[in-house]
C-alpha atoms as a PDB file:
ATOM      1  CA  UNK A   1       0.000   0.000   0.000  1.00  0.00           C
ATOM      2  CA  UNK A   2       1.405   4.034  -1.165  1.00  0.00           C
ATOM      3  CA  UNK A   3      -0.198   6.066   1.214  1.00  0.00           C
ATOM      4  CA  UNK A   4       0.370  10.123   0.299  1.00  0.00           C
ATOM      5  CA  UNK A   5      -0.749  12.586   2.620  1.00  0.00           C
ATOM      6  CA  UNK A   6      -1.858  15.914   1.896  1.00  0.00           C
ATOM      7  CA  UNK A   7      -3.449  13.875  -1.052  1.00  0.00           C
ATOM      8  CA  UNK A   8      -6.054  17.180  -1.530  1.00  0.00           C
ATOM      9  CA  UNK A   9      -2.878  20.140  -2.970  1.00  0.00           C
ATOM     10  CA  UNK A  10      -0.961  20.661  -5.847  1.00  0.00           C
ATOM     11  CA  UNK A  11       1.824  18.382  -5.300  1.00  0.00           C
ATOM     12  CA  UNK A  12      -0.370  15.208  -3.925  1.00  0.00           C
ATOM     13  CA  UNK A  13      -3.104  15.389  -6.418  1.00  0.00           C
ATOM     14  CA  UNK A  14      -0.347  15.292  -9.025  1.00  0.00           C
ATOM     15  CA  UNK A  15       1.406  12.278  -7.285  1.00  0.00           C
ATOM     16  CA  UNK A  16      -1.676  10.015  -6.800  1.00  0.00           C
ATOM     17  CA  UNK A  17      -2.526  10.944 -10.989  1.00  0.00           C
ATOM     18  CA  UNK A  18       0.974   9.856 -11.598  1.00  0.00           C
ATOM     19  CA  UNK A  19       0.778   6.967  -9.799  1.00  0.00           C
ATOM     20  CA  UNK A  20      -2.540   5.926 -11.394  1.00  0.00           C
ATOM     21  CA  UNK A  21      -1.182   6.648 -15.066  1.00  0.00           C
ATOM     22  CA  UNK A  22       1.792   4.333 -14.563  1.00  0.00           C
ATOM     23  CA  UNK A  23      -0.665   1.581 -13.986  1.00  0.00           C
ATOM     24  CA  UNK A  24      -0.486   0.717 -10.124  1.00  0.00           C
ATOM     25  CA  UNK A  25      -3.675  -0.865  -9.317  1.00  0.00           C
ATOM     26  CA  UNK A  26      -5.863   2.104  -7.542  1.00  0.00           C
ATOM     27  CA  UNK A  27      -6.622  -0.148  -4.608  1.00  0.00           C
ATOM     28  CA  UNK A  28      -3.015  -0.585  -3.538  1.00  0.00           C
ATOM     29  CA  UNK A  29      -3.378   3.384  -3.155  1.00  0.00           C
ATOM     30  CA  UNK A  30      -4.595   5.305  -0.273  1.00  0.00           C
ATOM     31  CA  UNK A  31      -4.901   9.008   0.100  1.00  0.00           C
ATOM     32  CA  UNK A  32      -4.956  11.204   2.783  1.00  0.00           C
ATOM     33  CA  UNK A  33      -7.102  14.510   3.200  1.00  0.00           C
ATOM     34  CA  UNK A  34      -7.949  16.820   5.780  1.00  0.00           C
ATOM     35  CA  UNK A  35     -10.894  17.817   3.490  1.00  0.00           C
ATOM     36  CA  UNK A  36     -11.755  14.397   1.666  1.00  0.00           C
ATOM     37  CA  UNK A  37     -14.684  15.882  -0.699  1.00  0.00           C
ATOM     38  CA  UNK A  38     -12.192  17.540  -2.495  1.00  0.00           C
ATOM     39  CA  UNK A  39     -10.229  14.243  -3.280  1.00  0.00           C
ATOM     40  CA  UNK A  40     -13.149  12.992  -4.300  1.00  0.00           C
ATOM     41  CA  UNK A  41     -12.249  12.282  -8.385  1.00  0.00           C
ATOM     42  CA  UNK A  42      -9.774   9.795  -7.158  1.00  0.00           C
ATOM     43  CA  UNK A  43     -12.615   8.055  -4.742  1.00  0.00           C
ATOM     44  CA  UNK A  44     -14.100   7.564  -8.137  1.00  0.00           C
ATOM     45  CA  UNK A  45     -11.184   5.977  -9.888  1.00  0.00           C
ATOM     46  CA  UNK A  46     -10.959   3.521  -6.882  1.00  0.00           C
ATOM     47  CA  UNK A  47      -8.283   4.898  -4.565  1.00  0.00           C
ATOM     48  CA  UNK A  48      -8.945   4.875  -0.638  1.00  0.00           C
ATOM     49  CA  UNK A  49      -9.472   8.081   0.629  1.00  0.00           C
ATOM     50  CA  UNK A  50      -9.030   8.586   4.404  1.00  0.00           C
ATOM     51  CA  UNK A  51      -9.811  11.673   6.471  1.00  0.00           C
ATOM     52  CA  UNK A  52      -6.871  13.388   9.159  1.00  0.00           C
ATOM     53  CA  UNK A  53      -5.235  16.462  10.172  1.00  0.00           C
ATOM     54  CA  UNK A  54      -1.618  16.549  10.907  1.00  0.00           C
ATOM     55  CA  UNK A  55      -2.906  18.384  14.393  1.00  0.00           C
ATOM     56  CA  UNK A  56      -4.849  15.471  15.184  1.00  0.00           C
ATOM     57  CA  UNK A  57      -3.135  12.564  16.244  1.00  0.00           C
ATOM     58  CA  UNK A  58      -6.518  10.736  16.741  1.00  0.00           C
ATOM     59  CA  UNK A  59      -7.051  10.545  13.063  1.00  0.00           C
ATOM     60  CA  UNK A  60      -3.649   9.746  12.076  1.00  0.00           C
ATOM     61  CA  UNK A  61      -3.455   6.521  12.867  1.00  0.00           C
ATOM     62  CA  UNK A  62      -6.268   4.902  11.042  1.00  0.00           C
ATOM     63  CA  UNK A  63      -5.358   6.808   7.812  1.00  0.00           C
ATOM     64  CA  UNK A  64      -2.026   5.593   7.864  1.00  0.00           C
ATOM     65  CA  UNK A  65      -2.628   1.858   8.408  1.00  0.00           C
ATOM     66  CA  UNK A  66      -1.451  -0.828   6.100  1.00  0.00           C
ATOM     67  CA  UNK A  67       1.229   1.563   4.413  1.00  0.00           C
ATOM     68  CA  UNK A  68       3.815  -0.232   3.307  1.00  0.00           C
ATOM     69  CA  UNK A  69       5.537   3.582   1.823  1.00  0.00           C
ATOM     70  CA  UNK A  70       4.603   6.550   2.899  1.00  0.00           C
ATOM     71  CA  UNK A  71       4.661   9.919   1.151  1.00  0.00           C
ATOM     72  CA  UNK A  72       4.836  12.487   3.948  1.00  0.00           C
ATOM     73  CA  UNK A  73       4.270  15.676   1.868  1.00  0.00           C
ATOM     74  CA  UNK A  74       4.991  18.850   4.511  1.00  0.00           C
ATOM     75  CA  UNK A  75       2.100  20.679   5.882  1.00  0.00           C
ATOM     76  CA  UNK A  76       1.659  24.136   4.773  1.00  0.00           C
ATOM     77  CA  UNK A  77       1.315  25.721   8.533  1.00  0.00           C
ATOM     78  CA  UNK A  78       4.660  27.686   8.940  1.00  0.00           C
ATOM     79  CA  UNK A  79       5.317  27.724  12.877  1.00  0.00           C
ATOM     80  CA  UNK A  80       3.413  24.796  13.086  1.00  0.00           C
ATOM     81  CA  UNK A  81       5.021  21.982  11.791  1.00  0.00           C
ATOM     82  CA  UNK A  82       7.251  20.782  14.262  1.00  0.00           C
ATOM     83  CA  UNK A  83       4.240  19.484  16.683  1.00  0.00           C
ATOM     84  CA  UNK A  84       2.255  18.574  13.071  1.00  0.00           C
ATOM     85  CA  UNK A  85       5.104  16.267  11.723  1.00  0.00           C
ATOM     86  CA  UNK A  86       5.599  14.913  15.107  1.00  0.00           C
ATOM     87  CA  UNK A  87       1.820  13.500  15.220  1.00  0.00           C
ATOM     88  CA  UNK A  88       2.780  12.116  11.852  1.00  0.00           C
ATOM     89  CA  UNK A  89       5.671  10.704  12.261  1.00  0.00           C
ATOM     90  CA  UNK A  90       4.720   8.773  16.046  1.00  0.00           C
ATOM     91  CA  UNK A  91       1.371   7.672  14.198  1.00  0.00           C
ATOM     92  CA  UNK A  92       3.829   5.902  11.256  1.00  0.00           C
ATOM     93  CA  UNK A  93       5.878   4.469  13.947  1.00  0.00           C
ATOM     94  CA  UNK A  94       2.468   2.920  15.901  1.00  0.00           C
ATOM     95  CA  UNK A  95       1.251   1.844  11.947  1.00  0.00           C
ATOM     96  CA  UNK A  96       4.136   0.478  11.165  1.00  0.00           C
ATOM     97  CA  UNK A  97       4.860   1.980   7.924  1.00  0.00           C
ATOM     98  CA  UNK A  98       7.272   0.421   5.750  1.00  0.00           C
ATOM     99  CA  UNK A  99       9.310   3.455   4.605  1.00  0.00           C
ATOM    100  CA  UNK A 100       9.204   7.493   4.811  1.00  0.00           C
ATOM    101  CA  UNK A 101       9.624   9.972   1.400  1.00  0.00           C
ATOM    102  CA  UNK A 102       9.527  13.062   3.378  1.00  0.00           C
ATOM    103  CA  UNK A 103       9.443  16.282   1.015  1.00  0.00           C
ATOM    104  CA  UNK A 104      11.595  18.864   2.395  1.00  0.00           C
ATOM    105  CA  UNK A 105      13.720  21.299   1.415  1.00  0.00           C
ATOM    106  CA  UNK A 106      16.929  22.077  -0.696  1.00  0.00           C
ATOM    107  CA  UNK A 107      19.923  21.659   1.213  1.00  0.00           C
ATOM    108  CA  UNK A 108      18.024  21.591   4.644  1.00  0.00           C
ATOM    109  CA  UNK A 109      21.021  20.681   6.773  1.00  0.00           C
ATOM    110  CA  UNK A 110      22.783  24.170   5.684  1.00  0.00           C
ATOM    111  CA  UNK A 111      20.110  26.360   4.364  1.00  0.00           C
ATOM    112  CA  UNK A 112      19.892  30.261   5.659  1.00  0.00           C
ATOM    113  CA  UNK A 113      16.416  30.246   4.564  1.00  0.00           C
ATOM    114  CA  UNK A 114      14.009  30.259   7.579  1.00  0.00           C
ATOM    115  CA  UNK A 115      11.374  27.650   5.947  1.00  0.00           C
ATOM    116  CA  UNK A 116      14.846  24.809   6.545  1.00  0.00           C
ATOM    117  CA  UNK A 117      14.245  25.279  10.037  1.00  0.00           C
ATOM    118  CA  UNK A 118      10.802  23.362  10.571  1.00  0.00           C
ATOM    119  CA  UNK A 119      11.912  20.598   8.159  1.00  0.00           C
ATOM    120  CA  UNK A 120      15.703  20.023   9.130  1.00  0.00           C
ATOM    121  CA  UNK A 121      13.695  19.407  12.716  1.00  0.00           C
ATOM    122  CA  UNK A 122      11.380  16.890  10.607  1.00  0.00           C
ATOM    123  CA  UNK A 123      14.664  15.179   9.364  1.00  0.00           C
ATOM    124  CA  UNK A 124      16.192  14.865  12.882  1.00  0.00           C
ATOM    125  CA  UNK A 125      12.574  13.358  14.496  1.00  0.00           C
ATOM    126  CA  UNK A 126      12.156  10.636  11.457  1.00  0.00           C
ATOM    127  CA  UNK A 127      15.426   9.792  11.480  1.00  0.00           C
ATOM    128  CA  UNK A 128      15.016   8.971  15.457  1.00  0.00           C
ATOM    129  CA  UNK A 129      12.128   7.851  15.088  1.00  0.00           C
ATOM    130  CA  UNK A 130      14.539   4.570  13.565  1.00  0.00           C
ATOM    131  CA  UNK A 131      11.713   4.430  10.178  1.00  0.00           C
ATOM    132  CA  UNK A 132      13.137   3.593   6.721  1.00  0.00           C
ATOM    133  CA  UNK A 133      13.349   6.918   5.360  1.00  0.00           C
ATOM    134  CA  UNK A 134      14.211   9.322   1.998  1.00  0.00           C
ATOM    135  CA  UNK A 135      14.700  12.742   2.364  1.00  0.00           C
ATOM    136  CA  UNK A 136      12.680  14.833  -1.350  1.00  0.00           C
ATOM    137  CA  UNK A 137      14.471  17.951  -0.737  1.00  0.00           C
ATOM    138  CA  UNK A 138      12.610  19.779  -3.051  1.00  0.00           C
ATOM    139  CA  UNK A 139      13.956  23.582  -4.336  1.00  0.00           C
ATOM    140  CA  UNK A 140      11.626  25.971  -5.778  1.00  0.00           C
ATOM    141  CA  UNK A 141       8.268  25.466  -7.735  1.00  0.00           C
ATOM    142  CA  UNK A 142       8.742  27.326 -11.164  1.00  0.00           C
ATOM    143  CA  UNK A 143       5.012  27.802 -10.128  1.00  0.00           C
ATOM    144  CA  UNK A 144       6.324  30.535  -7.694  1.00  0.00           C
ATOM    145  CA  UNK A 145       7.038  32.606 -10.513  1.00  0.00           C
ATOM    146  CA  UNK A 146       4.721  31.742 -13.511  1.00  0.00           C
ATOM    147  CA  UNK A 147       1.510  31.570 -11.399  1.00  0.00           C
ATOM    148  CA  UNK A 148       1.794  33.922  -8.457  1.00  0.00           C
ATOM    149  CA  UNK A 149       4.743  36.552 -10.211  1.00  0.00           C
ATOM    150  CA  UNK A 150       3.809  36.280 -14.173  1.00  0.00           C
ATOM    151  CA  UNK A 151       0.841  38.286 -13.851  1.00  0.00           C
ATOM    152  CA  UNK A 152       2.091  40.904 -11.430  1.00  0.00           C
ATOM    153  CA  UNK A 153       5.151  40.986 -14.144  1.00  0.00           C
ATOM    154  CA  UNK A 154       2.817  41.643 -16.831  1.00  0.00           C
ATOM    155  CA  UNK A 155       0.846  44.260 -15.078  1.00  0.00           C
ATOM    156  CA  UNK A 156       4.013  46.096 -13.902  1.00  0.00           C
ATOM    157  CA  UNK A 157       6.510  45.623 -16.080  1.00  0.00           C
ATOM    158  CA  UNK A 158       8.792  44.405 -13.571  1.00  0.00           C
ATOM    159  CA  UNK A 159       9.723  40.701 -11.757  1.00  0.00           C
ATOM    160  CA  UNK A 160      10.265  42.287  -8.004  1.00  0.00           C
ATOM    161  CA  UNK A 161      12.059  40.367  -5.478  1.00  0.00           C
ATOM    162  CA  UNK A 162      15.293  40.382  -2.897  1.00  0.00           C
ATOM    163  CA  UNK A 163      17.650  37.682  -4.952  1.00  0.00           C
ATOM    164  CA  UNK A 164      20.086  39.733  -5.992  1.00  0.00           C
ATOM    165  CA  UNK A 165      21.967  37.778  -8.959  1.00  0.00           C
ATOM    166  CA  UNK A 166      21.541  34.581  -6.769  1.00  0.00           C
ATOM    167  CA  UNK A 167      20.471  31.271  -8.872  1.00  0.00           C
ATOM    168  CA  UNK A 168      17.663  29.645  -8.501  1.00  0.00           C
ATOM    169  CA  UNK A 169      17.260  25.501  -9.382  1.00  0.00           C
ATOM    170  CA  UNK A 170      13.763  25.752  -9.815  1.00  0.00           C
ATOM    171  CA  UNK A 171      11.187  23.171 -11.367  1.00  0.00           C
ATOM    172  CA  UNK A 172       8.185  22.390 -12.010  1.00  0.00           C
ATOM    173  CA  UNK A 173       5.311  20.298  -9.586  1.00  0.00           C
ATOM    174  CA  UNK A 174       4.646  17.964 -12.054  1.00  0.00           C
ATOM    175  CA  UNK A 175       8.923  17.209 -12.040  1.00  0.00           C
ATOM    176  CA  UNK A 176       9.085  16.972  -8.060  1.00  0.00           C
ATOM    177  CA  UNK A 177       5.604  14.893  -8.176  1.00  0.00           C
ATOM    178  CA  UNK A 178       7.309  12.671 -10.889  1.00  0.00           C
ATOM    179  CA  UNK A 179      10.534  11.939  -8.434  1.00  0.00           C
ATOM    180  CA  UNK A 180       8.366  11.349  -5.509  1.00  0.00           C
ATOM    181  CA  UNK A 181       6.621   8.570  -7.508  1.00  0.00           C
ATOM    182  CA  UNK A 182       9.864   7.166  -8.732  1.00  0.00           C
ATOM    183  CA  UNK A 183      10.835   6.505  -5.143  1.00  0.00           C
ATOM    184  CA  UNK A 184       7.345   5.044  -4.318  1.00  0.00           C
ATOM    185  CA  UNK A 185       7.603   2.964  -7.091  1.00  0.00           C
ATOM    186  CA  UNK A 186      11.497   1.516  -7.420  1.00  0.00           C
ATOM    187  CA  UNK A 187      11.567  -1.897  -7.247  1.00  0.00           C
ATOM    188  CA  UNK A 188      15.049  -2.318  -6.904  1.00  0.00           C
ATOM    189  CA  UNK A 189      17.611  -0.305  -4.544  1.00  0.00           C
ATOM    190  CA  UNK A 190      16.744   2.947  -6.461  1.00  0.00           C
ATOM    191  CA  UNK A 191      16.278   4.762  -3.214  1.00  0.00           C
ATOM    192  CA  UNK A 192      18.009   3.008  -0.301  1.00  0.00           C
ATOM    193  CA  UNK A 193      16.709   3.861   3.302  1.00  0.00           C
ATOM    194  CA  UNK A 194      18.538   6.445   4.497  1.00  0.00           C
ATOM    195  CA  UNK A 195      19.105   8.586   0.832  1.00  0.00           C
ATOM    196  CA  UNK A 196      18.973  11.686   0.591  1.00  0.00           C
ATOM    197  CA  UNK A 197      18.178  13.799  -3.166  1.00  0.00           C
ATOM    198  CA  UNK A 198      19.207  17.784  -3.210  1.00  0.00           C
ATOM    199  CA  UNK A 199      16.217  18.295  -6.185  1.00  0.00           C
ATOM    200  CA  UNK A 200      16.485  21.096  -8.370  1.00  0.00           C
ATOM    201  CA  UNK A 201      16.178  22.404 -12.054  1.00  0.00           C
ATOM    202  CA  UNK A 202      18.685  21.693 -14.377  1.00  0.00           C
ATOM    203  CA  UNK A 203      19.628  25.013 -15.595  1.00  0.00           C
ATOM    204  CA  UNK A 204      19.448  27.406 -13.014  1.00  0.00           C
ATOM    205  CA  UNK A 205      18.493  30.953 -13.585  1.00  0.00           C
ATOM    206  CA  UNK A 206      18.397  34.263 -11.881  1.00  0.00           C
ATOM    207  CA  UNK A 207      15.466  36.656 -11.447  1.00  0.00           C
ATOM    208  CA  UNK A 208      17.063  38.581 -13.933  1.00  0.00           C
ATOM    209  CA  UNK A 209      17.164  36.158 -16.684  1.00  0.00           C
ATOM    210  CA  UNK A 210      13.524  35.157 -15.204  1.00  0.00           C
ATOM    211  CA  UNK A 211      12.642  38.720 -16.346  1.00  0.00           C
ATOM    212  CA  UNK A 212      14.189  38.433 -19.592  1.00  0.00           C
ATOM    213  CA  UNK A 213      12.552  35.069 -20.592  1.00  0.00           C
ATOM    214  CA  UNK A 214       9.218  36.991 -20.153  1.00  0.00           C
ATOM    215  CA  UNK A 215      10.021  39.392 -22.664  1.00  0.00           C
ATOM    216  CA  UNK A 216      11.308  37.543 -25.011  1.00  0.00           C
ATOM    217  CA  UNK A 217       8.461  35.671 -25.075  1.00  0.00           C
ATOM    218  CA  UNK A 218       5.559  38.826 -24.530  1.00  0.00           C
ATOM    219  CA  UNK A 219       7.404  41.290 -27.279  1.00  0.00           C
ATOM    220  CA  UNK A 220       7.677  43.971 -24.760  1.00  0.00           C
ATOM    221  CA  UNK A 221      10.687  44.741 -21.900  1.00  0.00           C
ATOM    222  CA  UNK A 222       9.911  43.382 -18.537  1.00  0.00           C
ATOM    223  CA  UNK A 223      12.865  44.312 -15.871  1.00  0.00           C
ATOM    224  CA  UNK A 224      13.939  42.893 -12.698  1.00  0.00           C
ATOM    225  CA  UNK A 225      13.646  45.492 -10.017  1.00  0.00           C
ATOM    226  CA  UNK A 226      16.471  43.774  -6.785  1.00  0.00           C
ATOM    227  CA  UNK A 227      14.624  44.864  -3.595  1.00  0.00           C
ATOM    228  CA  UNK A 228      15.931  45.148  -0.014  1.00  0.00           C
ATOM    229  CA  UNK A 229      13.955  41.965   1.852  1.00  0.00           C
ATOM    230  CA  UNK A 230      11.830  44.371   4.171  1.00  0.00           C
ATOM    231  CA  UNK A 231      10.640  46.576   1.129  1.00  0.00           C
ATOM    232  CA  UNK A 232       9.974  43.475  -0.952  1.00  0.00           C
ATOM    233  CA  UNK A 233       8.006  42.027   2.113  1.00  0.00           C
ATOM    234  CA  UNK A 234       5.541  44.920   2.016  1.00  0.00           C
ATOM    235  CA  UNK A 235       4.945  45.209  -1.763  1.00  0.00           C
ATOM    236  CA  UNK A 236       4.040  41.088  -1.345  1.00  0.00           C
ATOM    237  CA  UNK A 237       1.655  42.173   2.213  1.00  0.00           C
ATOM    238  CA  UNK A 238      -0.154  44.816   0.026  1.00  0.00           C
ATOM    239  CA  UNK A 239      -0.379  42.776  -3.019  1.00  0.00           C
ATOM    240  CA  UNK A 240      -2.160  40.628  -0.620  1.00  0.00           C
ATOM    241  CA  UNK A 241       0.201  38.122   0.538  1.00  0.00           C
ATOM    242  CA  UNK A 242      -0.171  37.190   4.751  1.00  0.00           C
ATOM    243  CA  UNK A 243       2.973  39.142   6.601  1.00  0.00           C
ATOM    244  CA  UNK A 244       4.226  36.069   7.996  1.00  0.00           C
ATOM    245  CA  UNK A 245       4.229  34.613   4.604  1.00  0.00           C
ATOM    246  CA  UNK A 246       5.600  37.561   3.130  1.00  0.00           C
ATOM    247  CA  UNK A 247       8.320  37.533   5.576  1.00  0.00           C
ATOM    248  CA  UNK A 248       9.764  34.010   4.561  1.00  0.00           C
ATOM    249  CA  UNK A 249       9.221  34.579   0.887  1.00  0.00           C
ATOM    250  CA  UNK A 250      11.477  38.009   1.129  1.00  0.00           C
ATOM    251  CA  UNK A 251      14.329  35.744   3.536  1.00  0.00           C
ATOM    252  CA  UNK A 252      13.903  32.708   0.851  1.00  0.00           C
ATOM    253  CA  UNK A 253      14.959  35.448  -1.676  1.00  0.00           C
ATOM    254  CA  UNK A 254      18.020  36.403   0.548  1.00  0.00           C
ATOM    255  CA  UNK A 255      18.908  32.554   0.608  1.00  0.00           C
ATOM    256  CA  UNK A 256      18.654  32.338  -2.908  1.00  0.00           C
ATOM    257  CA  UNK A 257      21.210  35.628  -2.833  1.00  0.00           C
ATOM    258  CA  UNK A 258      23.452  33.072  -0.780  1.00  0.00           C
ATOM    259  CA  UNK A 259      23.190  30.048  -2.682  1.00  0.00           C
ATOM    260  CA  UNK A 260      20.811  28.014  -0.620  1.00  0.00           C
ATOM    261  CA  UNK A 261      18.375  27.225  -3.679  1.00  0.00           C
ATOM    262  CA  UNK A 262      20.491  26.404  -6.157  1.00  0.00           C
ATOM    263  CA  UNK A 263      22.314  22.589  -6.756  1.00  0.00           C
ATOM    264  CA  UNK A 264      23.875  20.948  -9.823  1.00  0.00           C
ATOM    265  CA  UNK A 265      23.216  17.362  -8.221  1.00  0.00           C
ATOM    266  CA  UNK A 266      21.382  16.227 -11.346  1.00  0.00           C
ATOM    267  CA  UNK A 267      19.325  14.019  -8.585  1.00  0.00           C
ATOM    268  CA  UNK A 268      16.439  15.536 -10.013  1.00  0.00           C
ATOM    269  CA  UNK A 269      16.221  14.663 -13.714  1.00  0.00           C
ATOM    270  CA  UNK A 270      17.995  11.109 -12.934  1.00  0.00           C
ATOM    271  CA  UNK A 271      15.372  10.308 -10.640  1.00  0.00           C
ATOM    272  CA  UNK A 272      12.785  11.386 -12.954  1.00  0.00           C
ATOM    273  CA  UNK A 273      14.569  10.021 -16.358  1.00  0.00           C
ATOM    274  CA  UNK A 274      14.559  13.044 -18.143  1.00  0.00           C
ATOM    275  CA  UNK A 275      15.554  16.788 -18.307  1.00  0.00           C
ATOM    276  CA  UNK A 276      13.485  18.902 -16.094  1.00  0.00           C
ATOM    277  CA  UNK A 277      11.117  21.329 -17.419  1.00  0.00           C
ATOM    278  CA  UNK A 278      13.155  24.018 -18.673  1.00  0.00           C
ATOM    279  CA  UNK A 279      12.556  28.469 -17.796  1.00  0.00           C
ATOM    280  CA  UNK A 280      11.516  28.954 -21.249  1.00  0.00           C
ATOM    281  CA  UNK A 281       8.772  25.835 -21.350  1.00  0.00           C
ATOM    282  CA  UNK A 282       7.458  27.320 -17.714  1.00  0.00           C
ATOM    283  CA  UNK A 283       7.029  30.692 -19.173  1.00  0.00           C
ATOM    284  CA  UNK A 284       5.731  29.505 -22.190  1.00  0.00           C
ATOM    285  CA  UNK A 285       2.835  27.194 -20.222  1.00  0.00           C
ATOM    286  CA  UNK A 286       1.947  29.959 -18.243  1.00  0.00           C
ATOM    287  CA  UNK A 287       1.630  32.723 -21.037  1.00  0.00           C
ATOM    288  CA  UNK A 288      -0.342  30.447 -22.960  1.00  0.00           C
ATOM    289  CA  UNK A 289      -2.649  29.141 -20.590  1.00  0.00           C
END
């Protein structure tokens, strides 16, 4: 049994698709929601669909029963995930769970970027915990920029943001959601307990050359404007964004000044058997809708 939590965002609904298209029998499947109406498509193809909430330890427990490998995708609560992940990880040691694919974050171990913190704690508590485990330290979502920055771009004229000429490895969903299912799926010792993947974009880029890919492909100049973090932090609070949220976008944009999300591991495309989805394609995608 493949158990994925957080089966109802993004990255699990593109997992438990994934997993489906390569053929593994839906009932050997089980997904976990905190909301399960909204997993409901994949009820319909035959997938189990169990109800928790990371800050629920009551719930855990059932929905994690009979999982032989467990995707642990991070909760989205910044400030809250230490006590979350602990639930999670104490109801996979009561379940027995086979194996752990945690998804957390580029270079964890030595990251500046304050999001490392809560995961680098996950890492320490599974790897106590004594679990089978492999670390998905997942970089950036191109998504960041070509769903939440593209339009703001467009509108403006200008990509905004704290990076400096820092270079970021980012990739798509679909390629982290593709390396997540590789290690679910590996038959042989693809992913050894205890490995850990840095996973990143091939080729990668800086906001600058983020700006210049979007116009080339709009026919019109769009320019990156480098912002110090606590002025960046406020144009993302009044374009909507929560402060706390804003905060740790405008320090991951510092990291990315430093390094942190950037790698030329290649762990990414040779988990994945392919090149990851390239700047131009994300752009392109986005653009055209």
């Amino acid at each position: 049994m493949i158990t994925v939590t957080a089966a109802s965002g993004h990255l699990g609904r593109l997992v438990l698709t994934d997993l489906l298209d390569r053929g593994l029998p839906a009932e050997q499947i089980a997904a976990v929601a905190r909301t399960p109406e909204k997993v409901a498509a994949f009820t319909a193809r035959g997938v189990q669909v169990r109800q928790a909430d990371y800050a629920r330890p009551d719930t855990l427990g059932v929905a994690l029963a009979g999982a032989t490998k467990l995707l642990f995708i991070s909760g989205s609560e910044v400030g809250q995930r230490r006590a979350q992940h602990r639930n999670v990880i104490e109801a996979a040691q009561a379940a027995g769970v086979g194996m752990i694919a945690y998804t957390s974050i580029l270079k964890a171990d030595t990251s500046s970027v304050p999001l490392a913190e809560e995961h680098l704690a996950t890492e320490h508590m599974i790897r106590e915990s004594g679990l089978p485990f492999v670390f998905l330290r997942n970089g950036w979502y191109l998504e960041n920029y070509t769903e939440a920055g593209l339009p703001q771009a467009l509108a403006t004229g200008s990509v905004i943001g704290s990076a400096g000429t820092g270079r970021v490895a980012a990739a798509t969903r679909a390629d982290f959601a593709a390396a997540a299912v590789a290690v679910l799926t590996a038959a042989g010792p693809v992913s050894p307990a205890g490995t850990v993947y840095e996973l990143g974009g091939d080729q990668p880029f800086t906001l600058a050359e983020l700006a210049a890919e979007i116009s080339r492909q709009v026919g019109r100049e769009i320019t990156y404007q480098d912002l110090p973090a606590d002025v960046y932090a406020k144009a993302l609070t009044d374009a909507g964004v929560p402060e706390p949220m804003a905060a740790a976008l405008a320090a991951s944009d510092v990291g990315i000044a430093r390094g942190d999300l950037t790698t030329d591991s290649g762990d990414l495309s040779r988990l994945i058997g392919r090149p990851t989805t390239s700047l131009a394609d994300a752009v392109r995608t986005a653009i055209v809708g």
